[in-house]
C-alpha atoms as a PDB file:
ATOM      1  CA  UNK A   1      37.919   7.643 -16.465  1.00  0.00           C
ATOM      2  CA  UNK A   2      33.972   6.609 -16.450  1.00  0.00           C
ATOM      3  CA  UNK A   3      33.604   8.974 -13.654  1.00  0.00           C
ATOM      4  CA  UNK A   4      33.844  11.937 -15.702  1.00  0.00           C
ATOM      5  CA  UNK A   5      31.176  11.282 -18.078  1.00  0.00           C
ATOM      6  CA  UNK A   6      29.005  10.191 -15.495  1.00  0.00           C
ATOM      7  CA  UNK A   7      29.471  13.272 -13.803  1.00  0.00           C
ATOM      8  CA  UNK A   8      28.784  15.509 -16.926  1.00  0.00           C
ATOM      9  CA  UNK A   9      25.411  13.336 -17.282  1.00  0.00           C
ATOM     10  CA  UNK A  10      24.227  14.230 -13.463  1.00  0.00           C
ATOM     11  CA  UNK A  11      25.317  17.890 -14.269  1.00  0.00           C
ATOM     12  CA  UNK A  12      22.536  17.856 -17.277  1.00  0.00           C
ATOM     13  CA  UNK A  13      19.891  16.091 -15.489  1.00  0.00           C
ATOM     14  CA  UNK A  14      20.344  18.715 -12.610  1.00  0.00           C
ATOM     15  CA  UNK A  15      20.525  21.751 -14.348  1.00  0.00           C
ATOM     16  CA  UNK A  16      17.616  21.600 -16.633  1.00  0.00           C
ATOM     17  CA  UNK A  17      15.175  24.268 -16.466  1.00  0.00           C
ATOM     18  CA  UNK A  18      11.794  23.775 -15.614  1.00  0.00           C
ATOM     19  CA  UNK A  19       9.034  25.606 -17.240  1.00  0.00           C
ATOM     20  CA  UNK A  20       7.623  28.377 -15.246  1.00  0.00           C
ATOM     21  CA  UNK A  21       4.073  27.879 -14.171  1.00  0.00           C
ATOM     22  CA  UNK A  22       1.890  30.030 -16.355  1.00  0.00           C
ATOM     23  CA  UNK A  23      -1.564  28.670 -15.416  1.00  0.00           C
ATOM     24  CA  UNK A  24      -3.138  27.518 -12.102  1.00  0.00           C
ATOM     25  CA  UNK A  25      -6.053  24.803 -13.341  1.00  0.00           C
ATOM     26  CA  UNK A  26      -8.820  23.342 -11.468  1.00  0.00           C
ATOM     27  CA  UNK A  27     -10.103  19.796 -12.396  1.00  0.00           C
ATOM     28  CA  UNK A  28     -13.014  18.372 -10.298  1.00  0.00           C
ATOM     29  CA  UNK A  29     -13.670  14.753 -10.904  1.00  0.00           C
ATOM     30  CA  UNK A  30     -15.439  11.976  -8.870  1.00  0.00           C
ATOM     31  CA  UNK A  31     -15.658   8.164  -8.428  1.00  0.00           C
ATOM     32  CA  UNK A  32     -15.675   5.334  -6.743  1.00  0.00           C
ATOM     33  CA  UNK A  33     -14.921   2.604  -3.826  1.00  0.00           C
ATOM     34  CA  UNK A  34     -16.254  -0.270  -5.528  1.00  0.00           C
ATOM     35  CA  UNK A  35     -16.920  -3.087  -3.059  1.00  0.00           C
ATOM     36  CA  UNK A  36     -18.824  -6.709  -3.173  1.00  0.00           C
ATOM     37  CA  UNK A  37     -18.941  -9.792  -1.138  1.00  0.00           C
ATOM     38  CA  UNK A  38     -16.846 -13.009  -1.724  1.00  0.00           C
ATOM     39  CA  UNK A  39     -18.863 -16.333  -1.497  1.00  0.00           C
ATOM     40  CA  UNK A  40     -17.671 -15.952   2.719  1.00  0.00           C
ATOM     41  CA  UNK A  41     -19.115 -12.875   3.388  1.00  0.00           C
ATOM     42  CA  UNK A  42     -15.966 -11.053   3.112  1.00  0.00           C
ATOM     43  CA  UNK A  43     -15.666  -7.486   1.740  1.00  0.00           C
ATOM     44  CA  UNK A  44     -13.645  -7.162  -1.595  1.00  0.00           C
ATOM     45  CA  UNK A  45     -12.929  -3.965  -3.320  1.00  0.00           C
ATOM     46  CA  UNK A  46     -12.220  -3.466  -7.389  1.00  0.00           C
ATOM     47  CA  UNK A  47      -9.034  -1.174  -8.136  1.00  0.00           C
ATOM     48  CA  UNK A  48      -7.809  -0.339 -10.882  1.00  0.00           C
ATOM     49  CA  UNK A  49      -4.229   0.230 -12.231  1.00  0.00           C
ATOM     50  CA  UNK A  50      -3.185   2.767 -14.507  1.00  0.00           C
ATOM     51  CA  UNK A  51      -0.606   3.103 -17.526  1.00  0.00           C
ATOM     52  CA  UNK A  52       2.139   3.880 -14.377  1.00  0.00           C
ATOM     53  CA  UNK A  53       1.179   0.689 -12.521  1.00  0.00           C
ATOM     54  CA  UNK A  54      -0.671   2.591  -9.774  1.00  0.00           C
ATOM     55  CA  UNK A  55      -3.748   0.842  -8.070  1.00  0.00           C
ATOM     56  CA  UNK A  56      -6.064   3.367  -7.903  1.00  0.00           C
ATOM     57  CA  UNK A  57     -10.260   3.444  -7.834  1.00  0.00           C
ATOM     58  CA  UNK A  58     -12.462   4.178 -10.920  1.00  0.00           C
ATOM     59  CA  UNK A  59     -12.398   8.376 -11.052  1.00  0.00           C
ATOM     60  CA  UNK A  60     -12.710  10.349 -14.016  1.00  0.00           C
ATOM     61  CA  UNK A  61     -13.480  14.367 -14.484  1.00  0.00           C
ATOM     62  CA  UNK A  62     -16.959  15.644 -14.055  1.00  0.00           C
ATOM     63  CA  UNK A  63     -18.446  17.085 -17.443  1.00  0.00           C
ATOM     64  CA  UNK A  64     -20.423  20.277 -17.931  1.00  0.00           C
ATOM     65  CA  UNK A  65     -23.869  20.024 -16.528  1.00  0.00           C
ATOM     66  CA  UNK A  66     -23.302  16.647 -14.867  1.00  0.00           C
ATOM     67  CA  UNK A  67     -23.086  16.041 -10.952  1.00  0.00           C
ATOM     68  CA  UNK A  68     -20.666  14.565  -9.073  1.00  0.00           C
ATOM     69  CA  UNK A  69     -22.678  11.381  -8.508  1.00  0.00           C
ATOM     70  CA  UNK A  70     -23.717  11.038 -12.268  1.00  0.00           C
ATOM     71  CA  UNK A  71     -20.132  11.469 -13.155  1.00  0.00           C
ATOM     72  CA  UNK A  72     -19.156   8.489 -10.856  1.00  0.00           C
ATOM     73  CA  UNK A  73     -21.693   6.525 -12.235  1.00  0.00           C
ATOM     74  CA  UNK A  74     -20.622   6.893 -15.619  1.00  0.00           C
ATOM     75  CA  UNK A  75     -16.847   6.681 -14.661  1.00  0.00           C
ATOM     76  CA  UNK A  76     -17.644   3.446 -12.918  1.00  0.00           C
ATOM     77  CA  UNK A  77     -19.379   1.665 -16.154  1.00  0.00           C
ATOM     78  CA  UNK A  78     -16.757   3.328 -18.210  1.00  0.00           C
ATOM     79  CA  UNK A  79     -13.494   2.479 -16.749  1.00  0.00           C
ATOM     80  CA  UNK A  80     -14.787  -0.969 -14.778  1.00  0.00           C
ATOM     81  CA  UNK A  81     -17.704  -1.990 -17.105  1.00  0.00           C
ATOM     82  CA  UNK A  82     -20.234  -2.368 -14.183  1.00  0.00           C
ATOM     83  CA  UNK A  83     -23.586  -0.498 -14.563  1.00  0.00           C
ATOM     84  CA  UNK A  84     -25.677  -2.989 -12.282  1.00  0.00           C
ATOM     85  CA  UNK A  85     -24.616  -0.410  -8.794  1.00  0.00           C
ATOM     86  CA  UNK A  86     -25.800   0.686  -6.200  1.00  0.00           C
ATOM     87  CA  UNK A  87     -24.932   3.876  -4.859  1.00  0.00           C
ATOM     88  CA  UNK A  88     -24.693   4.141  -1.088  1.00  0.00           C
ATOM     89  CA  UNK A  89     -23.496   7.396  -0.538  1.00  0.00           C
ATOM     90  CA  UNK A  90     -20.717  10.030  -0.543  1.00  0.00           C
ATOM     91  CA  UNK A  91     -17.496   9.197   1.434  1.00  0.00           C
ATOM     92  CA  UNK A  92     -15.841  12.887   1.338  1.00  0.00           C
ATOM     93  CA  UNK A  93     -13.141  14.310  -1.095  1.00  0.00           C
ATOM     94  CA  UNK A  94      -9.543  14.505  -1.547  1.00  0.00           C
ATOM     95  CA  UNK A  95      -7.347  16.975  -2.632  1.00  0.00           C
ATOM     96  CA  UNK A  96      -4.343  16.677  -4.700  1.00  0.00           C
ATOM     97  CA  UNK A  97      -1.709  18.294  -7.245  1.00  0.00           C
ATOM     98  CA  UNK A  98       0.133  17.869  -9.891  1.00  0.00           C
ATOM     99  CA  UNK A  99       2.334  19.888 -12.766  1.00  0.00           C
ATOM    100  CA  UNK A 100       1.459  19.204 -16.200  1.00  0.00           C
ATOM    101  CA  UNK A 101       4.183  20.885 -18.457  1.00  0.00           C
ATOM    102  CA  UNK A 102       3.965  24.716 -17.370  1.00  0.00           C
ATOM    103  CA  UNK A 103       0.566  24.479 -15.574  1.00  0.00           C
ATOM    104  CA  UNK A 104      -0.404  23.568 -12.245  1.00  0.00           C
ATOM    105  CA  UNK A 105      -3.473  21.283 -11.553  1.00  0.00           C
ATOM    106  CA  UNK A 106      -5.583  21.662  -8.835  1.00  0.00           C
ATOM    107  CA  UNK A 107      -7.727  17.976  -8.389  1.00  0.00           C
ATOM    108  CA  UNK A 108     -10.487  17.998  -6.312  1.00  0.00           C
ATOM    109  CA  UNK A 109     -11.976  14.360  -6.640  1.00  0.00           C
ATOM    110  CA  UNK A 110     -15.696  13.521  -4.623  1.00  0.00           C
ATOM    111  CA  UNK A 111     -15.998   9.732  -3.472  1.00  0.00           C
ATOM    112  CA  UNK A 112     -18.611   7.817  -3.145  1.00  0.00           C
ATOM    113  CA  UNK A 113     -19.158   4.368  -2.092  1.00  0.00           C
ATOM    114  CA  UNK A 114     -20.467   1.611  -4.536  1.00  0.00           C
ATOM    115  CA  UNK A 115     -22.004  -1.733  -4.134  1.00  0.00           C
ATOM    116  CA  UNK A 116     -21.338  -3.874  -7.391  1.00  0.00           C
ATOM    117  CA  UNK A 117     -24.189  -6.082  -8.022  1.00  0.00           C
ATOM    118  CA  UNK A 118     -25.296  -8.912 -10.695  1.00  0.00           C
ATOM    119  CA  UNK A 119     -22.510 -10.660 -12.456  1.00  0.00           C
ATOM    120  CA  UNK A 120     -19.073  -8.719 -10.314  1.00  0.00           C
ATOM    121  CA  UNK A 121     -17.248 -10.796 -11.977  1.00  0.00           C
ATOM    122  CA  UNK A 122     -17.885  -9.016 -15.985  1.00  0.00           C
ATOM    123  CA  UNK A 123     -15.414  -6.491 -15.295  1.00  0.00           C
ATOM    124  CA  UNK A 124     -13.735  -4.591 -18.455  1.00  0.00           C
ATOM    125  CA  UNK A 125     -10.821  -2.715 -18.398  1.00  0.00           C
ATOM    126  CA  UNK A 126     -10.538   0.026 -20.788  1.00  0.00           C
ATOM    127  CA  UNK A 127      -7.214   0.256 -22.791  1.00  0.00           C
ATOM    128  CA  UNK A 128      -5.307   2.412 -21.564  1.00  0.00           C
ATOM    129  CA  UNK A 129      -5.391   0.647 -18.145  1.00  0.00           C
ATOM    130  CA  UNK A 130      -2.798  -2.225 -17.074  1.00  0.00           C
ATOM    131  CA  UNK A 131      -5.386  -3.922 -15.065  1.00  0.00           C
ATOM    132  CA  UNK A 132      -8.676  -4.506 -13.126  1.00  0.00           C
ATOM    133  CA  UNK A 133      -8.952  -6.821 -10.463  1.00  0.00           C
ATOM    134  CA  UNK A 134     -10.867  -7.587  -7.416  1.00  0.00           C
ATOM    135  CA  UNK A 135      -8.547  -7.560  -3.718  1.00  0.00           C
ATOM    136  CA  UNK A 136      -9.730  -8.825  -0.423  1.00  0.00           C
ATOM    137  CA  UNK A 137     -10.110  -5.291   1.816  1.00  0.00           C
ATOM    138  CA  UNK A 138      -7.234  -5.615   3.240  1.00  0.00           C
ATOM    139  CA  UNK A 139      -5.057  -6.204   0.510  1.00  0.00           C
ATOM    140  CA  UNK A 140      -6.516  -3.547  -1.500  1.00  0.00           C
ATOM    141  CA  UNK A 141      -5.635  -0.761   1.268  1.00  0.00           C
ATOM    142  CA  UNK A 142      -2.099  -2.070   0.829  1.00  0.00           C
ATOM    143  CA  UNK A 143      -2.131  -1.896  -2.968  1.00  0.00           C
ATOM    144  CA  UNK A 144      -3.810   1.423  -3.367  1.00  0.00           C
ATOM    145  CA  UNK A 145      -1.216   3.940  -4.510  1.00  0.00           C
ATOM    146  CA  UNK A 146      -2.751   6.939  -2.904  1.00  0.00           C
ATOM    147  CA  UNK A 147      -3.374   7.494   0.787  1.00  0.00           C
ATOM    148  CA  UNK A 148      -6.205   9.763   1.034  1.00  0.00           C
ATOM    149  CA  UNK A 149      -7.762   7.200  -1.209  1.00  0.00           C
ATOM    150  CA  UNK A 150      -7.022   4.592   1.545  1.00  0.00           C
ATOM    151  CA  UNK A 151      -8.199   6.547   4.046  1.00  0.00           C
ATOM    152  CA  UNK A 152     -11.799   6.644   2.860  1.00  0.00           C
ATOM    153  CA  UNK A 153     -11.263   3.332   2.032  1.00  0.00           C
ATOM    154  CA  UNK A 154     -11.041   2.255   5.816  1.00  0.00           C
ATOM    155  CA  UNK A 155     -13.929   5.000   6.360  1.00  0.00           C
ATOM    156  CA  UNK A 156     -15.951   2.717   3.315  1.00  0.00           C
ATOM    157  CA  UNK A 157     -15.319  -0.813   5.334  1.00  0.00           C
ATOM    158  CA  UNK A 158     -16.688   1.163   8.706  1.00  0.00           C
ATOM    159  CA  UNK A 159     -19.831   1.722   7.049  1.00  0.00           C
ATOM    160  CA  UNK A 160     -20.275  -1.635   5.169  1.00  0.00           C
ATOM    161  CA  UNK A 161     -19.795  -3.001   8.959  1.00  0.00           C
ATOM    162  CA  UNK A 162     -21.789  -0.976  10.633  1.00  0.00           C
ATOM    163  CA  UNK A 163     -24.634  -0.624   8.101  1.00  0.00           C
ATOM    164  CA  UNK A 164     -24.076  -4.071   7.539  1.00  0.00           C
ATOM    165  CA  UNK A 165     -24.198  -3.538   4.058  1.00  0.00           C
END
């Protein structure tokens, strides 16, 4: 007898319409692979997780007039509340997208890589984020939600070893 119902409810869920896409939308945005050293030398890495749970890096979209590396700057001291950084370069760019309602979004996002310094440990979250925390490397690259992202990630702790940074 439950059956029936149940079936009726997968019918709905299946059948609804999506909207059509009605807009193609680019969004550049840039940020950061924030790293530091642990009191052994060892390479940690701050993520971030969003209002979805997703570990993710400090990004945000790059405003009119400002450059990539500006905007991952600011993103950085916005989202992580660390403006004593050093910037040590760009890492490359990923690609990604996404529908929102009846338009699709083109993401372009330039990364750089970041070397917290001063007090690491005055990290602010801002409110719509879950949490902030510092990982060891190689528990970050299994928390981070994104795989590009983790790719420049091991590209990040090739330079910090080499460069002995």
């Amino acid at each position: 007898m439950t059956a029936v119902p149940q079936i009726e409810q997968l019918k709905k869920y299946f059948n609804r319409k999506k909207h059509q896409i009605q807009e193609i939308v680019r969004e550049p945005t840039s940020g950061g692979i924030i790293f530091r050293r642990d009191k052994d030398g060892g390479v940690e890495i701050l993520l971030i997780q969003d209002g979805k749970n997703r570990w993710t890096i400090p990004k945000g979209h790059i405003e009119p007039g400002e450059t990539a590396l500006e905007t991952a700057k600011r993103e950085i001291g916005e989202e992580a509340g660390l403006t004593d950084i050093e910037m040590l370069g760009w890492l490359g760019k990923i690609h990604f997208r996404y529908r929102r309602i009846d338009r699709l979004v083109l993401m372009t996002t330039q990364i750089y890589l970041v070397k917290a310094l001063g007090d690491t440990d005055a990290t602010q979250k801002e409110e719509w984020m879950n949490d902030i925390k510092w990982f060891k490397f190689q528990d970050a690259l299994e928390a981070i939600e994104y795989e590009d992202i983790g790719k420049l990630m091991l590209l990040a702790m090739k330079r910090i070893r080499e460069e002995n940074l």
